[in-house]
C-alpha atoms as a PDB file:
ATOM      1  CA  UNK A   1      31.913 -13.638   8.833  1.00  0.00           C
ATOM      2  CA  UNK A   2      33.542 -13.880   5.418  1.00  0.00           C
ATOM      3  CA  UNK A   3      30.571 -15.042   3.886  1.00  0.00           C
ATOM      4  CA  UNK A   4      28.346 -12.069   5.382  1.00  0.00           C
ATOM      5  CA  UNK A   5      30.696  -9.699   4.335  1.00  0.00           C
ATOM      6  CA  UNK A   6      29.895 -11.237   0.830  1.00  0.00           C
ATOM      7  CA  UNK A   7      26.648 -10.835   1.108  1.00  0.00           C
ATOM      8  CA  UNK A   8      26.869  -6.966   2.204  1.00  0.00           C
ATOM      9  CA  UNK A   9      28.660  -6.390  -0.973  1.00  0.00           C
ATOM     10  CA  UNK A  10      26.213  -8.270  -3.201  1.00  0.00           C
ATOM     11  CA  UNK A  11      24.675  -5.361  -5.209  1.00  0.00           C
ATOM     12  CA  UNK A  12      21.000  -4.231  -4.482  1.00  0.00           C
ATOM     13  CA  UNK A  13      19.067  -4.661  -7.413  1.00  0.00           C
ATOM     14  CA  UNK A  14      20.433  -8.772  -7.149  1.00  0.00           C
ATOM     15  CA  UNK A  15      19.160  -8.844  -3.873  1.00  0.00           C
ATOM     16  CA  UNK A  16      15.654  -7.068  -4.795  1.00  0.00           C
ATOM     17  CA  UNK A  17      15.231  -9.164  -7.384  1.00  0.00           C
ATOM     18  CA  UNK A  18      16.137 -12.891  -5.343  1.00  0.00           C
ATOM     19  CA  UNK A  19      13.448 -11.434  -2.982  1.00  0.00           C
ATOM     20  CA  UNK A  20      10.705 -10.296  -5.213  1.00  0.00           C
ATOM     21  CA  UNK A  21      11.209 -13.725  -7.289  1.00  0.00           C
ATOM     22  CA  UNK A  22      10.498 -15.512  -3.920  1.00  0.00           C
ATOM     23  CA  UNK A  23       7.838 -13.380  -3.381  1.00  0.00           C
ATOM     24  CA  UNK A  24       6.440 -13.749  -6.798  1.00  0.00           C
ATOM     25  CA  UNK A  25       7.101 -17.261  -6.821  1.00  0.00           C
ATOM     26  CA  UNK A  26       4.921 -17.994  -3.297  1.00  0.00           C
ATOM     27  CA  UNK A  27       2.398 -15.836  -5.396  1.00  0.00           C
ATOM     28  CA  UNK A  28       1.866 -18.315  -7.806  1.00  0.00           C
ATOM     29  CA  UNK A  29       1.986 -21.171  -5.483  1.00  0.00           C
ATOM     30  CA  UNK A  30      -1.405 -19.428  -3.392  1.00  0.00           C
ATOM     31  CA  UNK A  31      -3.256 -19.195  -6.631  1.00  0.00           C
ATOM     32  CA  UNK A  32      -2.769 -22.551  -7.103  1.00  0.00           C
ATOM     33  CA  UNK A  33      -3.279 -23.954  -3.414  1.00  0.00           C
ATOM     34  CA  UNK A  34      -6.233 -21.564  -2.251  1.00  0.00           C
ATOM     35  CA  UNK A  35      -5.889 -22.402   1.257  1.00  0.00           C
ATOM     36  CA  UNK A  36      -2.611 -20.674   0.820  1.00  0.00           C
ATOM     37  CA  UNK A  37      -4.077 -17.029  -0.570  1.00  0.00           C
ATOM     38  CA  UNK A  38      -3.972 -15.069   2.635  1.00  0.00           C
ATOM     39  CA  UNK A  39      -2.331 -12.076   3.697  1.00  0.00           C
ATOM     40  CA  UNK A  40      -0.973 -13.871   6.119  1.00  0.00           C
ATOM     41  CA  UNK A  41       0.871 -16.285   4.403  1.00  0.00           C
ATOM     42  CA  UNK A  42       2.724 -13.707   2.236  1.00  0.00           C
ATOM     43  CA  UNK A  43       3.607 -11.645   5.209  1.00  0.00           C
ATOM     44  CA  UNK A  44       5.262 -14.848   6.565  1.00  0.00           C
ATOM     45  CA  UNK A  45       7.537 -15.094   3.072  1.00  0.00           C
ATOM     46  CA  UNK A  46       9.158 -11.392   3.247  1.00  0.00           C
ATOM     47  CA  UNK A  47       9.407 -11.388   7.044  1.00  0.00           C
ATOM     48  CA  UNK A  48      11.087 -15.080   6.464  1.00  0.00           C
ATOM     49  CA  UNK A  49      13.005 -13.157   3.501  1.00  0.00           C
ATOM     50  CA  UNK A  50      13.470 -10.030   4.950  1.00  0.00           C
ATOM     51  CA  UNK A  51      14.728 -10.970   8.374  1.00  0.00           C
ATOM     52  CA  UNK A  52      17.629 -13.347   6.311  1.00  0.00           C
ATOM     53  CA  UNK A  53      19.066 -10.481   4.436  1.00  0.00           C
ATOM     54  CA  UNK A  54      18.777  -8.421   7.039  1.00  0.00           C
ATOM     55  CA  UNK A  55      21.137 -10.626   9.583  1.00  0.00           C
ATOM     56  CA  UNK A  56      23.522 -11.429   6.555  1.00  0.00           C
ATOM     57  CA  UNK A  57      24.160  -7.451   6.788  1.00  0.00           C
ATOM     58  CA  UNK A  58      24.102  -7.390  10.040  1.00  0.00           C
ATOM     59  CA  UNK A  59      21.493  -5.417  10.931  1.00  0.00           C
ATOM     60  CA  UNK A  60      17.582  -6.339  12.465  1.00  0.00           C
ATOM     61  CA  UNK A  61      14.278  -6.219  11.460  1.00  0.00           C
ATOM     62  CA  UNK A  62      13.566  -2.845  13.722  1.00  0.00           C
ATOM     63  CA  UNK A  63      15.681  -1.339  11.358  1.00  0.00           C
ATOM     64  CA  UNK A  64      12.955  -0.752   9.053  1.00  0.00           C
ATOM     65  CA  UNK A  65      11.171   1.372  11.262  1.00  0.00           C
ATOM     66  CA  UNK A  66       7.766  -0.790  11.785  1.00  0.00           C
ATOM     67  CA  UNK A  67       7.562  -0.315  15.488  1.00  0.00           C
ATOM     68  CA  UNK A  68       6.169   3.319  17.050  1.00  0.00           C
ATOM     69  CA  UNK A  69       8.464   4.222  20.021  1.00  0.00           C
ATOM     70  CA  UNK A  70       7.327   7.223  20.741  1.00  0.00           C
ATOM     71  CA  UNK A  71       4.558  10.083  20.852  1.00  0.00           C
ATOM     72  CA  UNK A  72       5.467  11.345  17.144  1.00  0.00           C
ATOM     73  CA  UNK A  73       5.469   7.879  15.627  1.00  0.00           C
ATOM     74  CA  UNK A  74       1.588   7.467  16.591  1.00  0.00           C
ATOM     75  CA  UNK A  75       1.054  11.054  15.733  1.00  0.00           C
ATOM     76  CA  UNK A  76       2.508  10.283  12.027  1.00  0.00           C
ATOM     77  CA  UNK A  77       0.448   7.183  12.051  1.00  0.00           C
ATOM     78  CA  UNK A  78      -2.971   8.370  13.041  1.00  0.00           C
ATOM     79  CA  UNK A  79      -2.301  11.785  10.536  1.00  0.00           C
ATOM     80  CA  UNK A  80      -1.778   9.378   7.816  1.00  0.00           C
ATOM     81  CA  UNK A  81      -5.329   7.423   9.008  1.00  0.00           C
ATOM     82  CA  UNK A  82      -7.032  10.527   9.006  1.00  0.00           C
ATOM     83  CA  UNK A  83      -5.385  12.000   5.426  1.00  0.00           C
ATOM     84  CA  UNK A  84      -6.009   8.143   3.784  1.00  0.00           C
ATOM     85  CA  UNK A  85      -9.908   8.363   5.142  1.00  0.00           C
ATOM     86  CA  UNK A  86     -10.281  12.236   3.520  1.00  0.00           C
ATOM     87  CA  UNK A  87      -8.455  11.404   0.723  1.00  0.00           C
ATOM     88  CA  UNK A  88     -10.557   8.729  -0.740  1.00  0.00           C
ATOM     89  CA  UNK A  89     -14.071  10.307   0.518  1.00  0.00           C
ATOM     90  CA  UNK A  90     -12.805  13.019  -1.743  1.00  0.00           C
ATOM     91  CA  UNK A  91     -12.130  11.359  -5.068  1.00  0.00           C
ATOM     92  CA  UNK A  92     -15.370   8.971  -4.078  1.00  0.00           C
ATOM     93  CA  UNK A  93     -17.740  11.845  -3.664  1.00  0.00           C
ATOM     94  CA  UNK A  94     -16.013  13.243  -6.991  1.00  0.00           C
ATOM     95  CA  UNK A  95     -16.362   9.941  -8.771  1.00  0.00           C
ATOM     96  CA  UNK A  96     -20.313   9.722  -7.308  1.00  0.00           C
ATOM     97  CA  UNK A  97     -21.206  13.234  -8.632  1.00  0.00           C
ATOM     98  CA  UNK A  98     -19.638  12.878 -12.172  1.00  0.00           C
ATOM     99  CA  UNK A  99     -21.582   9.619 -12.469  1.00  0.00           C
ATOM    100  CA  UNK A 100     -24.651  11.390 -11.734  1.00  0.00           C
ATOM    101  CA  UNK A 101     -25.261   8.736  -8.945  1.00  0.00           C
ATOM    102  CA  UNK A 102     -25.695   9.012  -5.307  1.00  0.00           C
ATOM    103  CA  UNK A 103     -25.054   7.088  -1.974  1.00  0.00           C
ATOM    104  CA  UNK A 104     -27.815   5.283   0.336  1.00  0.00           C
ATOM    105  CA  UNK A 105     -27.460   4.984   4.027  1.00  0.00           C
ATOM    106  CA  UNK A 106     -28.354   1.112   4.640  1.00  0.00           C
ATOM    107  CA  UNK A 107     -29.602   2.412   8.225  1.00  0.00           C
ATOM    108  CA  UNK A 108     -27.816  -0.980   9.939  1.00  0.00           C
ATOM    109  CA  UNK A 109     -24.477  -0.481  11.419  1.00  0.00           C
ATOM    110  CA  UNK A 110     -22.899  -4.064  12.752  1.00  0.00           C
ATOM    111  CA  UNK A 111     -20.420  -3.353  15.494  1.00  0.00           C
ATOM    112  CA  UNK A 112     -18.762  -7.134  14.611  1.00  0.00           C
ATOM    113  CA  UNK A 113     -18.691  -6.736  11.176  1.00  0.00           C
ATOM    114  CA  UNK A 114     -17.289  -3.120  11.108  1.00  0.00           C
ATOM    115  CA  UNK A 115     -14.800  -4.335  14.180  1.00  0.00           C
ATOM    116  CA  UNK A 116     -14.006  -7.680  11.327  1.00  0.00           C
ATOM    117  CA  UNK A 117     -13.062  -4.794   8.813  1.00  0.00           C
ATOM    118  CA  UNK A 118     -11.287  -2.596  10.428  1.00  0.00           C
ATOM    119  CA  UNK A 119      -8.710  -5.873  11.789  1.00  0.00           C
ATOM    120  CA  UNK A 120      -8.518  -6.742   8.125  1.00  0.00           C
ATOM    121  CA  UNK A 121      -7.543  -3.667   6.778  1.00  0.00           C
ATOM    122  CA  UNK A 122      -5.143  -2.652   9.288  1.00  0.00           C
ATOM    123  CA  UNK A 123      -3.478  -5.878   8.811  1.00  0.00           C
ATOM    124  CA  UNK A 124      -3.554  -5.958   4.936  1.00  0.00           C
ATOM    125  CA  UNK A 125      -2.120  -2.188   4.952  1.00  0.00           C
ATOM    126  CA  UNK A 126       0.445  -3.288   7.734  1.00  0.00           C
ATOM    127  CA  UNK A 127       1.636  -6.517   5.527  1.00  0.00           C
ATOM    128  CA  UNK A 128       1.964  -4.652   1.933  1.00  0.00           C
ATOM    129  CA  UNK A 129       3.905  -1.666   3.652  1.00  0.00           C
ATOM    130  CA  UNK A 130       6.291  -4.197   5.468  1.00  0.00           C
ATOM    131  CA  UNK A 131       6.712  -6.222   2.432  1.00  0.00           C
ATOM    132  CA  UNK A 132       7.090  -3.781  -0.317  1.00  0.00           C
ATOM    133  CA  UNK A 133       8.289   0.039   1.739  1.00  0.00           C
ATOM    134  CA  UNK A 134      10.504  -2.568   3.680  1.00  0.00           C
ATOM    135  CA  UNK A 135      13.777  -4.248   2.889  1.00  0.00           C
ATOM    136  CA  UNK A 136      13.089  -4.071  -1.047  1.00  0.00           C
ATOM    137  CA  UNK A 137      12.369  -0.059  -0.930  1.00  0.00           C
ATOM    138  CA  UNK A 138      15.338   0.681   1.808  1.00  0.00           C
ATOM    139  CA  UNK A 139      17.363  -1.169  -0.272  1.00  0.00           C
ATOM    140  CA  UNK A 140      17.165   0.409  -3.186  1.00  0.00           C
ATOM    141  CA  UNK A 141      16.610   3.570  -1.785  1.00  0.00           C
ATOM    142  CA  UNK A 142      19.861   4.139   0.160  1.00  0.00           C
ATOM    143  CA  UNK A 143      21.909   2.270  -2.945  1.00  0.00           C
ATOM    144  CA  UNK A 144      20.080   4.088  -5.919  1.00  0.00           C
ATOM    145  CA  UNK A 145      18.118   7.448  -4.879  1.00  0.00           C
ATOM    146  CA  UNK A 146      14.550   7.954  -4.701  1.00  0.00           C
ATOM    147  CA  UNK A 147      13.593   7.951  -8.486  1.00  0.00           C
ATOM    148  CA  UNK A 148      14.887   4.317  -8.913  1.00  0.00           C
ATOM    149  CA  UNK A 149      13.544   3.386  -5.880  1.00  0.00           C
ATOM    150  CA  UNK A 150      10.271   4.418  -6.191  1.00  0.00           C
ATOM    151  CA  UNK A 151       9.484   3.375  -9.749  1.00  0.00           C
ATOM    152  CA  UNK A 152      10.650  -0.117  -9.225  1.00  0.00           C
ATOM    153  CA  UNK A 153       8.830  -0.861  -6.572  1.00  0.00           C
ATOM    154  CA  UNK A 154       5.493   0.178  -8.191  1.00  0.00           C
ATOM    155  CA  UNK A 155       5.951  -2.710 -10.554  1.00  0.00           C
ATOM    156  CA  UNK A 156       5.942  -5.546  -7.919  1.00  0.00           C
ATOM    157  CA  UNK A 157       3.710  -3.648  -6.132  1.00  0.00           C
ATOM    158  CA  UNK A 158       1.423  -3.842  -9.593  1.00  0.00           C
ATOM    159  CA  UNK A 159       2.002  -7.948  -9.756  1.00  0.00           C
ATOM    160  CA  UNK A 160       1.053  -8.279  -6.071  1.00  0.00           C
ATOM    161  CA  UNK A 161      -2.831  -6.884  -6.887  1.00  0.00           C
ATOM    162  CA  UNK A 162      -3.052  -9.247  -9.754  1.00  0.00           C
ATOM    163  CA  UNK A 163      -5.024 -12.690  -9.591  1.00  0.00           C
ATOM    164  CA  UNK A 164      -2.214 -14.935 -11.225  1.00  0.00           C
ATOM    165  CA  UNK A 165      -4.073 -17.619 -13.626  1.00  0.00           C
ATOM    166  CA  UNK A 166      -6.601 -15.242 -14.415  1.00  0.00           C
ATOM    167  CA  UNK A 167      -7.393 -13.835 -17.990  1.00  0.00           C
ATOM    168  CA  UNK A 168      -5.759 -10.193 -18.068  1.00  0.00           C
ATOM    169  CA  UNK A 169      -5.534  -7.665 -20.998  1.00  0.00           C
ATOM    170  CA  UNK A 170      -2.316  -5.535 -21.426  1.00  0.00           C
ATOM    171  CA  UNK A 171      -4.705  -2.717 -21.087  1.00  0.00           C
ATOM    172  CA  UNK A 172      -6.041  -4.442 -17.670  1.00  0.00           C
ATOM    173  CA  UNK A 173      -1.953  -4.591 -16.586  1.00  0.00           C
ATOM    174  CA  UNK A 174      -1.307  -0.571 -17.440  1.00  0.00           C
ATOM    175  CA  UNK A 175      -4.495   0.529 -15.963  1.00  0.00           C
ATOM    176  CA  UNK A 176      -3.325  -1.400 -12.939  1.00  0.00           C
ATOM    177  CA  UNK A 177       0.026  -0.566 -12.722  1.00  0.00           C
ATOM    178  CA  UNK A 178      -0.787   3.059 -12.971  1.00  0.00           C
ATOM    179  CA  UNK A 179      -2.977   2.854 -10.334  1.00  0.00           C
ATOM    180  CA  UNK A 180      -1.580   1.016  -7.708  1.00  0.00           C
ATOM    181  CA  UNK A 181       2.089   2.876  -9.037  1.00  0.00           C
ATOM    182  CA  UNK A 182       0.704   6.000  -8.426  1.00  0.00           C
ATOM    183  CA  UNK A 183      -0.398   4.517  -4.470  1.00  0.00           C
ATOM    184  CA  UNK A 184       2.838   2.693  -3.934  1.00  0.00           C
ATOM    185  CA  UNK A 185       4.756   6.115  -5.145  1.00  0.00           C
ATOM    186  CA  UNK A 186       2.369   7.926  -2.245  1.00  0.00           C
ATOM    187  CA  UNK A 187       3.252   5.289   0.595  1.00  0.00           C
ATOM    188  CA  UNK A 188       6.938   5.362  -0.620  1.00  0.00           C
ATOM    189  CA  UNK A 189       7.433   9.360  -0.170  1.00  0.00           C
ATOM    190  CA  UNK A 190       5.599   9.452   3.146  1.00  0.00           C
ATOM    191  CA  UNK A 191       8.761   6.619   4.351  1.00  0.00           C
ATOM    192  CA  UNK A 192      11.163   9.231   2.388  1.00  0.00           C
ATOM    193  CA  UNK A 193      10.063  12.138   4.419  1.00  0.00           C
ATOM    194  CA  UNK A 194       9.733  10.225   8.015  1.00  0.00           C
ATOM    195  CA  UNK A 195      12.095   7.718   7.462  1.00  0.00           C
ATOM    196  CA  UNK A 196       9.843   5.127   9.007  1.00  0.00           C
ATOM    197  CA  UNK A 197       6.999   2.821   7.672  1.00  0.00           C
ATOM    198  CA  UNK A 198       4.068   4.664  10.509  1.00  0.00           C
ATOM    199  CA  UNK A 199       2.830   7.255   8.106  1.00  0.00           C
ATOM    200  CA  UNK A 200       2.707   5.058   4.885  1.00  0.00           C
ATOM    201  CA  UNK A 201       0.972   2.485   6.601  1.00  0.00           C
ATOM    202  CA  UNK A 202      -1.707   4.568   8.651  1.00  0.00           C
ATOM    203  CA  UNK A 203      -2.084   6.346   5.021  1.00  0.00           C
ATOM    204  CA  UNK A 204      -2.668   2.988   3.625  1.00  0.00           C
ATOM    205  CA  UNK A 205      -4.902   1.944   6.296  1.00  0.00           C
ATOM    206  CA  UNK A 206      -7.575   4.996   6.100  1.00  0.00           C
ATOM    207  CA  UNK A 207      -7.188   4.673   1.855  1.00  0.00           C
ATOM    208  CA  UNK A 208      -8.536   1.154   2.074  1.00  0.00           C
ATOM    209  CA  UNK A 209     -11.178   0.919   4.849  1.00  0.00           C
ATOM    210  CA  UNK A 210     -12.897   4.099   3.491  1.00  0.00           C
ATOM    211  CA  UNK A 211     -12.775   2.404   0.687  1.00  0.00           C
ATOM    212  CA  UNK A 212     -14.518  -0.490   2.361  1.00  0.00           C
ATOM    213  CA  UNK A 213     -17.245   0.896   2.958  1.00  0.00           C
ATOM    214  CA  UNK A 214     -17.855   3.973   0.408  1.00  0.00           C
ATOM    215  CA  UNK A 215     -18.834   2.441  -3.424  1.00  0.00           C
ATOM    216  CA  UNK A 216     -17.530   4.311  -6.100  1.00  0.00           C
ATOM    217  CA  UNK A 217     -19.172   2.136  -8.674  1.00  0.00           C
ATOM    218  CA  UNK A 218     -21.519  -0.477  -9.713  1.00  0.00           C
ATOM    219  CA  UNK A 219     -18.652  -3.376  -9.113  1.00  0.00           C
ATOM    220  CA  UNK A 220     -19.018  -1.919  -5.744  1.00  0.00           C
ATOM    221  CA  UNK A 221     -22.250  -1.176  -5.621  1.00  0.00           C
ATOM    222  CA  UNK A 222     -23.298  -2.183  -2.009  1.00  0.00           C
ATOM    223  CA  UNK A 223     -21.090  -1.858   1.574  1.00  0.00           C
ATOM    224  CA  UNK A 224     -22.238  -2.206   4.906  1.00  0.00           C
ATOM    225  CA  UNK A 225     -22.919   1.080   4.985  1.00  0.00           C
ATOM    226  CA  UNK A 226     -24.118   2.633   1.543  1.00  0.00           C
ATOM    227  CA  UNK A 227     -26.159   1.256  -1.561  1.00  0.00           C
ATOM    228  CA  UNK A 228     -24.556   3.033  -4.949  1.00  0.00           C
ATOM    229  CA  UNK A 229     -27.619   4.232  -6.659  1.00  0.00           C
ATOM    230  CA  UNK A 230     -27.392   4.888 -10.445  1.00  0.00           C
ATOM    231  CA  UNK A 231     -29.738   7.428 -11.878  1.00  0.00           C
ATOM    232  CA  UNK A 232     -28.918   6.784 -15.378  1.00  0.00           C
ATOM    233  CA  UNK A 233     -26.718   5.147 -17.868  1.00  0.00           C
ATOM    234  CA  UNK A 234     -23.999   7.475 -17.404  1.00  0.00           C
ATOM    235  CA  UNK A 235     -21.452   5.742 -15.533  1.00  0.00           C
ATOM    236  CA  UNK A 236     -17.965   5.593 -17.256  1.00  0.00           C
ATOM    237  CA  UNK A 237     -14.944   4.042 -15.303  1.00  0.00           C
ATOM    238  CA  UNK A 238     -12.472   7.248 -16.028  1.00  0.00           C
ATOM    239  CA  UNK A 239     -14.924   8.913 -13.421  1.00  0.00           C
ATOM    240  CA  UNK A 240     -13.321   6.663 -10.700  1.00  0.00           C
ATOM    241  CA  UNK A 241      -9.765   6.770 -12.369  1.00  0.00           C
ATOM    242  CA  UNK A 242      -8.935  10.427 -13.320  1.00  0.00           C
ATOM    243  CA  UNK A 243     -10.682  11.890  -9.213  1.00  0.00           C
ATOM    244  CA  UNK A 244      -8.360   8.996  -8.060  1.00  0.00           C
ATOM    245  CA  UNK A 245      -5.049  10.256  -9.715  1.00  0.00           C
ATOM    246  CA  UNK A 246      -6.096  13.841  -9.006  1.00  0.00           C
ATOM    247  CA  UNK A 247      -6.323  13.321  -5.588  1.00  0.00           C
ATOM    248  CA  UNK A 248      -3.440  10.800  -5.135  1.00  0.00           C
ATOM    249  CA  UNK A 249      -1.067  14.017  -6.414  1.00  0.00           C
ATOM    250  CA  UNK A 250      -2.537  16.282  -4.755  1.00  0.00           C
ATOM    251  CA  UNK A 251      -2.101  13.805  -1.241  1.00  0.00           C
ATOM    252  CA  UNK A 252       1.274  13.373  -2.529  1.00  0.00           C
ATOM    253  CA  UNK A 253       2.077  17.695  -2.564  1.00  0.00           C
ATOM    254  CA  UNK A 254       0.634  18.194   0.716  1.00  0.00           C
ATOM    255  CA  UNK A 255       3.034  15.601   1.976  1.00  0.00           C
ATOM    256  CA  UNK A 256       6.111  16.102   0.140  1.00  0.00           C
ATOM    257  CA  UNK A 257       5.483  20.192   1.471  1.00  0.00           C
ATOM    258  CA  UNK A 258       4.312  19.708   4.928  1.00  0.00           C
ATOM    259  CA  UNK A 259       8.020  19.707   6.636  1.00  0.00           C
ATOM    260  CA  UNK A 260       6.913  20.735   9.795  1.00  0.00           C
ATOM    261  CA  UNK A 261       4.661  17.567  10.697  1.00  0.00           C
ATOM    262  CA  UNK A 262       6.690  14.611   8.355  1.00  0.00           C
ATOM    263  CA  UNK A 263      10.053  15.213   9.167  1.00  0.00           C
ATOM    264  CA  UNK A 264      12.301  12.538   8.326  1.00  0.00           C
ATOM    265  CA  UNK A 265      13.451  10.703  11.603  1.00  0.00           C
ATOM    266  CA  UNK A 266      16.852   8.758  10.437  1.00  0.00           C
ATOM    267  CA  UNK A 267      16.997   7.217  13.837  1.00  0.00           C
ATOM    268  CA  UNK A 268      15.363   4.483  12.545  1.00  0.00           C
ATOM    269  CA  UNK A 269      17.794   3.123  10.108  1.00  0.00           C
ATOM    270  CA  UNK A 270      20.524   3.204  12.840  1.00  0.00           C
END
């Protein structure tokens, strides 16, 4: 008992950081064992992590408010599904048009495939909102506010999209960090406002399997269900990023004012 009470008192930002280090550290390990480089296994290392700090303060995994238990919960999740899906159709079609390019249908729809994708995704968006708008987030949210919070987390967050061992500029790292900042500072107001992981991680769903199968350019220039085709030389890659930040903020008004339908529900940090 003594030594959980020691624990409890242990400051946030050391307990952040032993868990991100582990985090980081298992990182490294996958880039260097490939068999290891799943989603998977890093879910495994912050539930493993999360669940330990958790029961040192006496309290349980539900507490992070993963699980839907009621009729509002799946409401919040399947409004974020639908608001991820519109919001990157948006800054796509934006990106598309002020490329001067335009999207093929293929014309061949694979039920397996698309079934394959949609698994992925939802389990991809589940694992990064558990891992990084879990423990680490609530952590430093209820110790240090929402500012703190949220900008700390968007540099782990950052790390987490990077291939460790690979060549990468500074510029590569900012451009990066801005961009998945600016999506982890999204995911982390929609648990501010509902107090639970549903929204953030239906959000996150609909973000990336639109994104799945919409090209925005020619790195992505073919999906199961579009071909990207060029007209011209005119493609420049602040066509995809300056759409995407516009309509990340604008995602990020609607639900930081929409206090009828995202109201925070503190139940589940009981």
């Amino acid at each position: 008992m003594t030594n959980q009470n020691s624990f409890k008192e242990i400051p946030a930002w050391i307990k952040v950081t032993g868990y991100f280090l582990v985090i980081i550290s298992a990182q490294y390990v996958a880039s260097r064992v490939s068999i290891l480089d799943s989603m998977f296994y890093y879910f495994v290392i912050a539930l493993a992590m999360s669940y330990l700090m958790l029961r040192a303060e006496h309290s349980s995994l539900f507490s992070l408010g993963f699980v839907p238990v009621n009729a509002t919960d799946w409401k919040k999740y399947f409004s974020g599904l639908g608001i991820g899906v519109i919001a990157l159709i948006t800054s796509a079609g934006i990106t598309i048009w002020l490329n001067n390019s335009r999207l093929e249908f293929t014309g061949h729809i694979d039920p397996v495939y698309l079934l394959i994708l949609i698994l992925i995704n939802f389990w991809s968006a589940f694992a990064q909102e558990f891992a990084y708008r879990g423990y680490p987030f609530q952590r430093l949210l209820k110790s240090y506010g929402p500012w703190i919070a949220q900008l700390v987390i968007t540099l782990p967050f950052a790390v987490m999209h990077m291939k460790l061992g690979m060549p990468f500029t500074a510029q590569q790292f900012l451009t990066l960090w801005l961009t998945t900042g600016l999506g982890s500072i999204l995911y982390g107001l929609c648990y501010i406002k509902t107090g639970k992981l549903l929204l953030s991680t239906g959000l996150h769903l609909g973000w990336n399997l639109a994104q799945a199968l919409m090209p925005r350019s020619p790195a992505e220039s073919k999906t199961m269900l579009f071909n990207l085709v060029q007209k011209d030389q005119g493609y420049h890659s602040l066509n995809v990023l300056l759409p995407y930040i516009g309509v990340t903020l604008i995602t990020m008004a609607f639900i930081g004012w929409n206090r009828a339908i995202y109201k925070r529900d503190n139940s589940a940090n009981s």
